[in-house]
C-alpha atoms as a PDB file:
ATOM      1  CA  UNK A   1       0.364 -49.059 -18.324  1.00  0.00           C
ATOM      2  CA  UNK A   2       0.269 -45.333 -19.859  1.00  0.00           C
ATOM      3  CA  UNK A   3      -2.732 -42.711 -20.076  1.00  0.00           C
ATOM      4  CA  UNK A   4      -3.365 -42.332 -23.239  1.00  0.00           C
ATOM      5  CA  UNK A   5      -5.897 -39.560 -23.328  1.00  0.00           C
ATOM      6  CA  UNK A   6      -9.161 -38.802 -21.878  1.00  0.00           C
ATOM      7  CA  UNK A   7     -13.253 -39.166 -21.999  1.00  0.00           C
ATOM      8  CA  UNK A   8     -14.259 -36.575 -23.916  1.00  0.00           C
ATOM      9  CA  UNK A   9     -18.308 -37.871 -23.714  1.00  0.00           C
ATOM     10  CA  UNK A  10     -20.140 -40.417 -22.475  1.00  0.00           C
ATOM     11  CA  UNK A  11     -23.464 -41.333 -24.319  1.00  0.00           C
ATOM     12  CA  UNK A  12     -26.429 -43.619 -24.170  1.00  0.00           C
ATOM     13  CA  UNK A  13     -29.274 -44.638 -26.319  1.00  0.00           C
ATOM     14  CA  UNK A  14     -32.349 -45.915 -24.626  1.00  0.00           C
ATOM     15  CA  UNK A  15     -34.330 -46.362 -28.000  1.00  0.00           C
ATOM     16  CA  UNK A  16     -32.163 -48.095 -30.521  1.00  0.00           C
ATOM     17  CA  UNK A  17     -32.034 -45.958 -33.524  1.00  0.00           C
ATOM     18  CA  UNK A  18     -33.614 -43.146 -32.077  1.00  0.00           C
ATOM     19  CA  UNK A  19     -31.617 -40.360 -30.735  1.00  0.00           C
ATOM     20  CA  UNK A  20     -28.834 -40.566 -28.094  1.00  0.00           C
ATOM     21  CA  UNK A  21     -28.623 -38.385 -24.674  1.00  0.00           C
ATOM     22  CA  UNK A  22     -25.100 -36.861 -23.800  1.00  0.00           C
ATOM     23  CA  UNK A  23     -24.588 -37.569 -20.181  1.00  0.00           C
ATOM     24  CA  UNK A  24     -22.240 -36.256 -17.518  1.00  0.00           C
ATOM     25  CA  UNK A  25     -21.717 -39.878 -16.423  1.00  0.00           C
ATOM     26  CA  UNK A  26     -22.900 -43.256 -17.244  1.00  0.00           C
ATOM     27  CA  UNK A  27     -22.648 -46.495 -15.355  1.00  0.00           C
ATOM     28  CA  UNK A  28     -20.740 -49.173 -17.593  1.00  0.00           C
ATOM     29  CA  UNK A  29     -22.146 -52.458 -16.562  1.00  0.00           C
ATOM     30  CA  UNK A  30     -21.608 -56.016 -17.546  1.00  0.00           C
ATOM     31  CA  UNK A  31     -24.425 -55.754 -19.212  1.00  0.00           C
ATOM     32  CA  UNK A  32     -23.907 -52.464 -21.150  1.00  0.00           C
ATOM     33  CA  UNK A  33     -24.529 -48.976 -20.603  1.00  0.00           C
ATOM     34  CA  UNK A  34     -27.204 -48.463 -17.923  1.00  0.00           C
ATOM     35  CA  UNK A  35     -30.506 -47.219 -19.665  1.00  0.00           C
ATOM     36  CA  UNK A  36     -28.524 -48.146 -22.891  1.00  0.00           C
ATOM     37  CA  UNK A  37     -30.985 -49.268 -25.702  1.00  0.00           C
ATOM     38  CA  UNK A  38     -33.471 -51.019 -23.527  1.00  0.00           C
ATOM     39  CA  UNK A  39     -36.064 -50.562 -26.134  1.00  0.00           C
ATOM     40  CA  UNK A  40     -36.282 -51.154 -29.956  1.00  0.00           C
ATOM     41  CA  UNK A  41     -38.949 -51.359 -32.468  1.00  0.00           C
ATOM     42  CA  UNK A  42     -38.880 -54.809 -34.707  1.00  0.00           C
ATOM     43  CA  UNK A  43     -40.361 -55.165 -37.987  1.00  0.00           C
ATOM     44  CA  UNK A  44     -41.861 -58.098 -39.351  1.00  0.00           C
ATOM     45  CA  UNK A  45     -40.343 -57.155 -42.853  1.00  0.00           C
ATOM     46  CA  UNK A  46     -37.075 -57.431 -41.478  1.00  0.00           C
ATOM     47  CA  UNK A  47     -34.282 -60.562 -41.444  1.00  0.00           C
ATOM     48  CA  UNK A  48     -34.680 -62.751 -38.339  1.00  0.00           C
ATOM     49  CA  UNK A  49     -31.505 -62.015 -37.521  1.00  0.00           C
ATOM     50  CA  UNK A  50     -31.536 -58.623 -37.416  1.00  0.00           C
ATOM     51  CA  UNK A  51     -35.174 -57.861 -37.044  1.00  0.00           C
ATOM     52  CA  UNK A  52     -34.648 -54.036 -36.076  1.00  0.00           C
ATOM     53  CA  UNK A  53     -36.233 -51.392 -37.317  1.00  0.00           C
ATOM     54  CA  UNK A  54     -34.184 -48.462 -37.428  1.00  0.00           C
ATOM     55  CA  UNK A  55     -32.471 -45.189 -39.532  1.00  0.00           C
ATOM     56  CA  UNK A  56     -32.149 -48.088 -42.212  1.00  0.00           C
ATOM     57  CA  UNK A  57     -35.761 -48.546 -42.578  1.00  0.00           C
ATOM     58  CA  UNK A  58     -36.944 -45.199 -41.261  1.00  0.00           C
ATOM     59  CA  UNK A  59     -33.933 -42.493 -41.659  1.00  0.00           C
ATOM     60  CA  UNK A  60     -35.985 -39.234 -39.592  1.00  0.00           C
ATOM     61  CA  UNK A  61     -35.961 -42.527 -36.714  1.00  0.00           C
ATOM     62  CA  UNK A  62     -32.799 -41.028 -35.296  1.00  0.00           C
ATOM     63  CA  UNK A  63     -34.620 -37.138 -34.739  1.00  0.00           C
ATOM     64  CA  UNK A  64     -36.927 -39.080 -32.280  1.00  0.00           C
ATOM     65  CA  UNK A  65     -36.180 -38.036 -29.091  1.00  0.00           C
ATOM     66  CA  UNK A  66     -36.554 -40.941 -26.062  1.00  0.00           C
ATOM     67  CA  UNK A  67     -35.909 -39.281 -22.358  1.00  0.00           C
ATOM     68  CA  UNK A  68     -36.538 -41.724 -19.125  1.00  0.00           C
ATOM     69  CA  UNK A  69     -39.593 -39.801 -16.928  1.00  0.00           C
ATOM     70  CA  UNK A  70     -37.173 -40.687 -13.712  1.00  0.00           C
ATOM     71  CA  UNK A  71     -33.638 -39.404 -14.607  1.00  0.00           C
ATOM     72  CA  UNK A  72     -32.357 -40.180 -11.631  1.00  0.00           C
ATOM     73  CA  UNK A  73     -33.431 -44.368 -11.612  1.00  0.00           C
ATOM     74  CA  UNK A  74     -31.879 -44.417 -14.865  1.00  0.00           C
ATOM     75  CA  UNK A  75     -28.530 -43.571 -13.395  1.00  0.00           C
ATOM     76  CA  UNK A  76     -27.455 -46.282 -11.497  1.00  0.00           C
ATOM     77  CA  UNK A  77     -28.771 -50.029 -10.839  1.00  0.00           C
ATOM     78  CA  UNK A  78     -30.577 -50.063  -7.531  1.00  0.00           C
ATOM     79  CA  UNK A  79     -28.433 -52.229  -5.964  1.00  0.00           C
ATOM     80  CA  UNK A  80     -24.884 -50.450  -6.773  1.00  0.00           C
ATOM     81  CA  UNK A  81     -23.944 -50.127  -3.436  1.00  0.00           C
ATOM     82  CA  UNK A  82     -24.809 -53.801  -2.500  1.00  0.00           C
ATOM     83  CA  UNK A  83     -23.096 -54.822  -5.134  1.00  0.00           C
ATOM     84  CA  UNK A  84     -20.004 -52.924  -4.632  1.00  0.00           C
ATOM     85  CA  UNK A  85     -19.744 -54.012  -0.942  1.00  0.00           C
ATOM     86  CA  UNK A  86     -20.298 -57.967  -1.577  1.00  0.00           C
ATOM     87  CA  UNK A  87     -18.750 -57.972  -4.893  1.00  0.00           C
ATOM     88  CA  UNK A  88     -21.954 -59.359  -6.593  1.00  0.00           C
ATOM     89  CA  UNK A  89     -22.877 -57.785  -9.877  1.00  0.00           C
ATOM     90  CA  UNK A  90     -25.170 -55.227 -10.653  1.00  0.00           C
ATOM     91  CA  UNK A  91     -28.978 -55.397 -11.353  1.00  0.00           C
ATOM     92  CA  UNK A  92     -29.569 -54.415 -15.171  1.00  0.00           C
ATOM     93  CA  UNK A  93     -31.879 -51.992 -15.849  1.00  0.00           C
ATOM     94  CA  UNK A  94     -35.427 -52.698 -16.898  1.00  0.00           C
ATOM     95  CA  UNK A  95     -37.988 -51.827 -18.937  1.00  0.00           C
ATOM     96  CA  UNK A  96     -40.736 -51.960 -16.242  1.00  0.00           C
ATOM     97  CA  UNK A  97     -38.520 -50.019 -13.822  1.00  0.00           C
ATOM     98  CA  UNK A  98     -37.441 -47.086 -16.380  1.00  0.00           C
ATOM     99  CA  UNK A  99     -40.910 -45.654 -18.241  1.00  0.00           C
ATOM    100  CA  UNK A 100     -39.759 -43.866 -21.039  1.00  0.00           C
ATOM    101  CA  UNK A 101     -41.222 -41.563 -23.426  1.00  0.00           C
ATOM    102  CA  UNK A 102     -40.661 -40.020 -26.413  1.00  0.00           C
ATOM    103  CA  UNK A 103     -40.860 -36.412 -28.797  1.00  0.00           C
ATOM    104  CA  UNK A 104     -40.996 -36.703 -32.122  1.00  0.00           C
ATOM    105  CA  UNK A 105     -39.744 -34.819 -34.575  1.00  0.00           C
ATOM    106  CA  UNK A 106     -43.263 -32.257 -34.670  1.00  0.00           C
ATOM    107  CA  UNK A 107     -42.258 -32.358 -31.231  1.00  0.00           C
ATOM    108  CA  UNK A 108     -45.598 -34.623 -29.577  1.00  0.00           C
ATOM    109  CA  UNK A 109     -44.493 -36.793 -26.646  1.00  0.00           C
ATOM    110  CA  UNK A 110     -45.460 -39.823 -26.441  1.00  0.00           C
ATOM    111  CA  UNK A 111     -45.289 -42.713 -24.285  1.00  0.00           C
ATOM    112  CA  UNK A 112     -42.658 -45.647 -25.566  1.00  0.00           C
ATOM    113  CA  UNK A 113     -45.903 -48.013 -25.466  1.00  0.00           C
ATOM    114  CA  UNK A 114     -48.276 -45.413 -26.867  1.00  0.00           C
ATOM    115  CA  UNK A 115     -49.880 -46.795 -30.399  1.00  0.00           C
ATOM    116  CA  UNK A 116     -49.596 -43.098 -31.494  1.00  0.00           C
ATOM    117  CA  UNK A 117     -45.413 -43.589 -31.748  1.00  0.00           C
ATOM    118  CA  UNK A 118     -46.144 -46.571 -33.990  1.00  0.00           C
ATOM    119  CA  UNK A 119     -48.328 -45.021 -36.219  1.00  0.00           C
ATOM    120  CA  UNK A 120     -46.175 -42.269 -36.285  1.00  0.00           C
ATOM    121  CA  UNK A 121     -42.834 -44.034 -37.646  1.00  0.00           C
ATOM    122  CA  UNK A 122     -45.147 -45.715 -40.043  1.00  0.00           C
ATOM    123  CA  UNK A 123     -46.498 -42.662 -40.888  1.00  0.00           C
ATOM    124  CA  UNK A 124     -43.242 -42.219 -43.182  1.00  0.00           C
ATOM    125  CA  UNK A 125     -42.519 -45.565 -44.628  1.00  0.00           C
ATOM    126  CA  UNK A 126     -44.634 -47.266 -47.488  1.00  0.00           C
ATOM    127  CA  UNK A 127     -44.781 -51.017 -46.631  1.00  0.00           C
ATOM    128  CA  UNK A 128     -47.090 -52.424 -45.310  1.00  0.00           C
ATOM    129  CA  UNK A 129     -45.192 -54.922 -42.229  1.00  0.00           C
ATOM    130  CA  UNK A 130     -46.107 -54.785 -38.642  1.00  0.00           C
ATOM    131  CA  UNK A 131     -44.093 -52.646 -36.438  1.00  0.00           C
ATOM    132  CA  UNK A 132     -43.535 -53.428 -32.911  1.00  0.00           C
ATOM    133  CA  UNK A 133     -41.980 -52.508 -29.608  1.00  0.00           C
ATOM    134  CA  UNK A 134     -39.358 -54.886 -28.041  1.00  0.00           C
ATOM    135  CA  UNK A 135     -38.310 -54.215 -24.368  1.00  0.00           C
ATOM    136  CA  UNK A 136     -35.230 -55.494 -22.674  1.00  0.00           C
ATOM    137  CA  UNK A 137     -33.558 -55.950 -19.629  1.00  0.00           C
ATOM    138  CA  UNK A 138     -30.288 -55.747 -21.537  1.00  0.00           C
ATOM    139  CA  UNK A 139     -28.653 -53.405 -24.012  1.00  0.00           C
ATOM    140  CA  UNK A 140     -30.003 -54.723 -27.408  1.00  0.00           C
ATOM    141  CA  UNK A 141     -26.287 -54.067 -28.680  1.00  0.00           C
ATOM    142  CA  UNK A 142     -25.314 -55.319 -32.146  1.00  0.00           C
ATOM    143  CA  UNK A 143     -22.014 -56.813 -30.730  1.00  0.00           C
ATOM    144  CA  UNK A 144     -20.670 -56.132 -27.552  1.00  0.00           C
ATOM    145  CA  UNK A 145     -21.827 -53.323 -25.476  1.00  0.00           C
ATOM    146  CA  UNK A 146     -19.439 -50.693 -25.058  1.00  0.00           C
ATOM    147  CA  UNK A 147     -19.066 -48.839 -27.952  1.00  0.00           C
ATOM    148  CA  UNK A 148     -15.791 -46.811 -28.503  1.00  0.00           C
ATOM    149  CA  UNK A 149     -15.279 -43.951 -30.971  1.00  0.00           C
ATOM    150  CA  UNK A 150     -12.278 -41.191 -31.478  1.00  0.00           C
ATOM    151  CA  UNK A 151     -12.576 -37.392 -31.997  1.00  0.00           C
ATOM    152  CA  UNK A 152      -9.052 -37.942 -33.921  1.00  0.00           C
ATOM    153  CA  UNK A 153     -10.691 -41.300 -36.435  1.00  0.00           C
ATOM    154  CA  UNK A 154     -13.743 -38.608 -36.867  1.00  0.00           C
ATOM    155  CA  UNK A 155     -11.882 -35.772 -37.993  1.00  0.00           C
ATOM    156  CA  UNK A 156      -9.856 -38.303 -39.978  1.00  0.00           C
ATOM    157  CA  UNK A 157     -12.414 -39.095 -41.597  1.00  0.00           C
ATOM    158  CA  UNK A 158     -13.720 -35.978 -42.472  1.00  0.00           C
ATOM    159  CA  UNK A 159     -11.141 -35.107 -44.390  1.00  0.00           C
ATOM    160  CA  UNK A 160     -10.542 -37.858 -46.208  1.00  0.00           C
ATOM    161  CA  UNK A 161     -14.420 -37.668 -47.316  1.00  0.00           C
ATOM    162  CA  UNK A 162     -13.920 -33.858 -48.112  1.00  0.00           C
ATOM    163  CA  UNK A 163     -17.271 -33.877 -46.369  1.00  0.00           C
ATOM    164  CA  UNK A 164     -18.557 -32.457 -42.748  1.00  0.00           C
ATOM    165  CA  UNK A 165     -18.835 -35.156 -40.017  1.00  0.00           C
ATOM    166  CA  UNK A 166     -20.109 -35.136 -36.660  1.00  0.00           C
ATOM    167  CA  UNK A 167     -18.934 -37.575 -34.020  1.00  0.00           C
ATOM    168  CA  UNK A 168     -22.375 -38.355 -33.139  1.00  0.00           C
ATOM    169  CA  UNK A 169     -23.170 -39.919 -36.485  1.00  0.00           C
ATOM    170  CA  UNK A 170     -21.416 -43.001 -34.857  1.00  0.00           C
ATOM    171  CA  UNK A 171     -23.428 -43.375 -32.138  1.00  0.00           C
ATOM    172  CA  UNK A 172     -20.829 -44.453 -29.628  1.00  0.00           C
ATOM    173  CA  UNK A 173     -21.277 -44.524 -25.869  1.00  0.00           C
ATOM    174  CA  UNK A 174     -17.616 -43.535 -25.439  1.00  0.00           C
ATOM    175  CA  UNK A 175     -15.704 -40.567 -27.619  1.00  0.00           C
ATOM    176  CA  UNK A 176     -12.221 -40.639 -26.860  1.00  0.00           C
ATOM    177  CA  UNK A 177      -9.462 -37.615 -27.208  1.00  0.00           C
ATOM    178  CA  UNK A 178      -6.391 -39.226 -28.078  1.00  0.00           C
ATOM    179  CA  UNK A 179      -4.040 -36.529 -28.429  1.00  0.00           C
ATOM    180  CA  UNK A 180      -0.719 -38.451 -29.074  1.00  0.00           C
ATOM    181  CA  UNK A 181      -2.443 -41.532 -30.894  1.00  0.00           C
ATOM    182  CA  UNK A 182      -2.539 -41.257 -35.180  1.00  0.00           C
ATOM    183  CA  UNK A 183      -6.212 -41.305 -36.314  1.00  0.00           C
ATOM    184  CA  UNK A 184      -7.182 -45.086 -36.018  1.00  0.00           C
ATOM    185  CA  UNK A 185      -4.801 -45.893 -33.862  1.00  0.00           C
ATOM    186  CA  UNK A 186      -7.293 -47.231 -31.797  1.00  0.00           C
ATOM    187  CA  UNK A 187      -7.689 -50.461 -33.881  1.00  0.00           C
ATOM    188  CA  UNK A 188      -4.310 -51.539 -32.342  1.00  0.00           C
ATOM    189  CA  UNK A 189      -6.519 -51.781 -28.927  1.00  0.00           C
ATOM    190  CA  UNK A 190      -8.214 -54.934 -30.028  1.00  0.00           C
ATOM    191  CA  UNK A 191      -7.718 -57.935 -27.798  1.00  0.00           C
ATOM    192  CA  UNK A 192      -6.085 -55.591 -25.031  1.00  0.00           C
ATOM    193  CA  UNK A 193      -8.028 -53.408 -22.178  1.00  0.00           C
ATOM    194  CA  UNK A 194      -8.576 -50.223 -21.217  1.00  0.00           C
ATOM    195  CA  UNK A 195      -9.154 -48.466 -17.909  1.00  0.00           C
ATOM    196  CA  UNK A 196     -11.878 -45.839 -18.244  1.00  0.00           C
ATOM    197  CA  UNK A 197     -11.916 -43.525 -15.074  1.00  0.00           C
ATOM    198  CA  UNK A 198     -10.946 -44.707 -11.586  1.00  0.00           C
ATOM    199  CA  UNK A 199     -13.281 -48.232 -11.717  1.00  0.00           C
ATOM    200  CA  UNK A 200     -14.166 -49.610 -15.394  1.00  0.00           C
ATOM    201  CA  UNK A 201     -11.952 -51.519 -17.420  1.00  0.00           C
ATOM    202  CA  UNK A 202     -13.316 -52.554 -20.569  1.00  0.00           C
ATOM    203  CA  UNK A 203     -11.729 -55.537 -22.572  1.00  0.00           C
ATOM    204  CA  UNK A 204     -11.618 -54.108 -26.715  1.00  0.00           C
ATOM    205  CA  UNK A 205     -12.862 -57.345 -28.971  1.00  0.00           C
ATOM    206  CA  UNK A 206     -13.504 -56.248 -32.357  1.00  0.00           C
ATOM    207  CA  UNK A 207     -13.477 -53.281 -34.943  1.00  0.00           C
ATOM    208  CA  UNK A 208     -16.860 -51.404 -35.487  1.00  0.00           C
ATOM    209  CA  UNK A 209     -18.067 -52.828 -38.881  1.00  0.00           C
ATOM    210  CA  UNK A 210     -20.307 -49.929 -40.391  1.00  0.00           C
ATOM    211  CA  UNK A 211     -23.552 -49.450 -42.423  1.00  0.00           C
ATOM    212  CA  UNK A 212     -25.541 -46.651 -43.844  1.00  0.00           C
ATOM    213  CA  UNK A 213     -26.630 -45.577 -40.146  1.00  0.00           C
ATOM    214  CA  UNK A 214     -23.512 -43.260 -40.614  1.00  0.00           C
ATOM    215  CA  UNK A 215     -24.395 -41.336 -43.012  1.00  0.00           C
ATOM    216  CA  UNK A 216     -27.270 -39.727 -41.399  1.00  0.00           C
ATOM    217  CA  UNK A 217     -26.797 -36.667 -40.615  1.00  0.00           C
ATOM    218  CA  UNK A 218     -27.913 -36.397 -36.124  1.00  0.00           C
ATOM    219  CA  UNK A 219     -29.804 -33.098 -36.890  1.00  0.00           C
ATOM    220  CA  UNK A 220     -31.856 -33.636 -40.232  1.00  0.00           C
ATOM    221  CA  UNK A 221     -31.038 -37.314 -40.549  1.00  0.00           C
ATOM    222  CA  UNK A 222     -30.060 -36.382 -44.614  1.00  0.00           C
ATOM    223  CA  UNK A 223     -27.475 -38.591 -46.354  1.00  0.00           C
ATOM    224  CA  UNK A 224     -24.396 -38.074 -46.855  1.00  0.00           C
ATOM    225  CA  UNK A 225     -22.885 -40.930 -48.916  1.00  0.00           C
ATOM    226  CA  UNK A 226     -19.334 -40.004 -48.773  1.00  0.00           C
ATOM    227  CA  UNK A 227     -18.382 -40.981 -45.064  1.00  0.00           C
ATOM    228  CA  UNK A 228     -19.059 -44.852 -45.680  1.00  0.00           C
ATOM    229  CA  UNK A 229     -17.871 -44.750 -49.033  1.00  0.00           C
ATOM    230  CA  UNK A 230     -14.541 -43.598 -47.251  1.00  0.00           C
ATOM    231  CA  UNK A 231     -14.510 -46.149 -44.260  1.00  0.00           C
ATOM    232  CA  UNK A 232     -15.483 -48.559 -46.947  1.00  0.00           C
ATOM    233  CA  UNK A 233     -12.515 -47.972 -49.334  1.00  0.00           C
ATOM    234  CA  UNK A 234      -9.508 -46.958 -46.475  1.00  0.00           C
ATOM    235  CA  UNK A 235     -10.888 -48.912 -43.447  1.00  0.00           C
ATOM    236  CA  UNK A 236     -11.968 -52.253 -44.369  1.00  0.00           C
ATOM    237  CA  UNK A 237     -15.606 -51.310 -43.938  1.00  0.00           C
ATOM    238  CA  UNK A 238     -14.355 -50.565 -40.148  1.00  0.00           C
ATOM    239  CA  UNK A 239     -14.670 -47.172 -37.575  1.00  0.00           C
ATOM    240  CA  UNK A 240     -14.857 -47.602 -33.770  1.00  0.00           C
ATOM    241  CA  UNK A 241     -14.663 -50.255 -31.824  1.00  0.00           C
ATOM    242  CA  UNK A 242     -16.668 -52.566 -29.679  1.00  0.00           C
ATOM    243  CA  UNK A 243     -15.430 -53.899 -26.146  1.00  0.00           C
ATOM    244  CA  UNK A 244     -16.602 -55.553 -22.855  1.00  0.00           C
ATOM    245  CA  UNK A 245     -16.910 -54.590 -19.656  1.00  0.00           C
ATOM    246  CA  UNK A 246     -14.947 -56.534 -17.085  1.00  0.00           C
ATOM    247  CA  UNK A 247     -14.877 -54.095 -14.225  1.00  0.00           C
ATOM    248  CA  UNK A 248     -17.943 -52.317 -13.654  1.00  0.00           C
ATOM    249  CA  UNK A 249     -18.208 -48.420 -12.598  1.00  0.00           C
ATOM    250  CA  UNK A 250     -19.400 -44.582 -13.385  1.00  0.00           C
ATOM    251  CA  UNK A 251     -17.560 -42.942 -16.727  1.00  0.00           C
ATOM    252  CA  UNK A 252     -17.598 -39.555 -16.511  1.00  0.00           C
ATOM    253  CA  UNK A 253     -16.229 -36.804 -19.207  1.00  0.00           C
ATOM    254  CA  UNK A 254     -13.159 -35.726 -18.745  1.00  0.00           C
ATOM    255  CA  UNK A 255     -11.674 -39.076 -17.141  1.00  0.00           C
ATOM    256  CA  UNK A 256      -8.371 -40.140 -17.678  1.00  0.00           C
ATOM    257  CA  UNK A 257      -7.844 -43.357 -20.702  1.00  0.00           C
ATOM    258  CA  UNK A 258      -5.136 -45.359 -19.411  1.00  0.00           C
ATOM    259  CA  UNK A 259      -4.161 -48.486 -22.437  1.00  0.00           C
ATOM    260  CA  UNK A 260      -3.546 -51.990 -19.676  1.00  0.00           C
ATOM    261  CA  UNK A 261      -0.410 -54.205 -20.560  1.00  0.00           C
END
């Protein structure tokens, strides 16, 4: 066992595609990242199996700002401290539980449910396919759902693109600073854990497999071509990683990364 580096941030997502929230600490639950992409909007233009509608449909998707009208019941399940005491897992988070609403990019707020935030995204497509909202009582992750990104893999990447990148264009729930690892050294990790903090150890299972989501710039959501082209051409397609949670706990920023034997 060695520590490898640290936390530099801890992120969650409680609209998929919409913007994230950088958090001082997140709970990293069996069932994902608490608060973590409870809601998504589903198109009926889109494949069955991936019926999202997101930055891919709708690129100025990601300026949408979602924030949870109870901060504090979005931290933690309810039942933490049962849990923790009779070694029972913890409640996921719900929908119903955690209202949510949203500021769009003309900065109106409106409620997740709200018609208005409907007719808003559609406001700046052209087809004509029902949009609607999906909620959750699990992360609506497209694999597993931790996802795992490093500052050294982003800057890596920015200059072999000869093109700016910001971490948050990969919309991880974990950045980490590893100092004495090469950039994408990280992709050795699959198959073996990691022990984030004092409580969560997270089992790695696969490579991130990208798409055009990371090319969107976090701010303006413009394109920027270059950064897949890149992970495309040098990294099988590949940046980040996706893992599991098999011991469940708070990550905070600045905790230590320690690589399990």
């Amino acid at each position: 066992m060695a520590i490898i580096g640290k936390v530099d941030s801890v992120w969650r997502y409680p609209v998929k595609s919409m913007r994230g929230e950088e958090m001082d600490q997140i709970f990293a639950g069996y069932a994902g990242v608490y608060g973590d992409r409870l809601f998504a909007f589903v198109s009926e233009g889109n494949a069955k199996g991936f019926p999202y509608f997101t930055g891919r449909d709708q690129r100025q998707m990601i300026r949408y700002r979602p924030r949870f009208r109870d901060p504090a019941a979005a931290l933690v399940p309810m039942n933490r401290r049962e849990a923790e005491e009779n070694g029972a897992w913890s409640l996921p988070a719900t929908a119903a539980r955690l209202q949510l609403e949203v500021e769009t990019p003309e900065g109106e707020l409106l409620a997740i449910d709200d018609l208005a935030l409907i007719e808003s995204l559609r406001a700046r497509i052209e087809h004509p396919h029902e949009i609607r909202l999906l909620q959750s009582d699990r992360a609506m992750t497209d694999c597993a759902p931790l996802s795992i990104f490093s500052l050294q893999s982003v800057r890596q990447l920015e200059k072999e693109s000869e093109s700016p990148v910001d971490k948050r264009q990969f919309r991880a729930n974990v950045y980490l600073d590893l100092p004495d690892l090469d950039p994408f050294g990280e992709d050795k990790f699959v198959g073996l854990s990691l022990r984030l903090g004092s409580d969560v150890v997270a089992t790695v299972i696969k490579r991130d497999g990208r798409c055009m989501m990371i090319t969107l710039n976090p701010e303006t959501a413009e394109k920027s071509p270059a950064v897949l082209k890149t992970v495309a051409q040098n990294h099988e397609g590949k940046a980040g990683l996706y893992a599991a949670v098999i011991a469940e706990g708070i990550i905070r920023k600045g905790d230590p990364v320690e690589l399990l034997d």
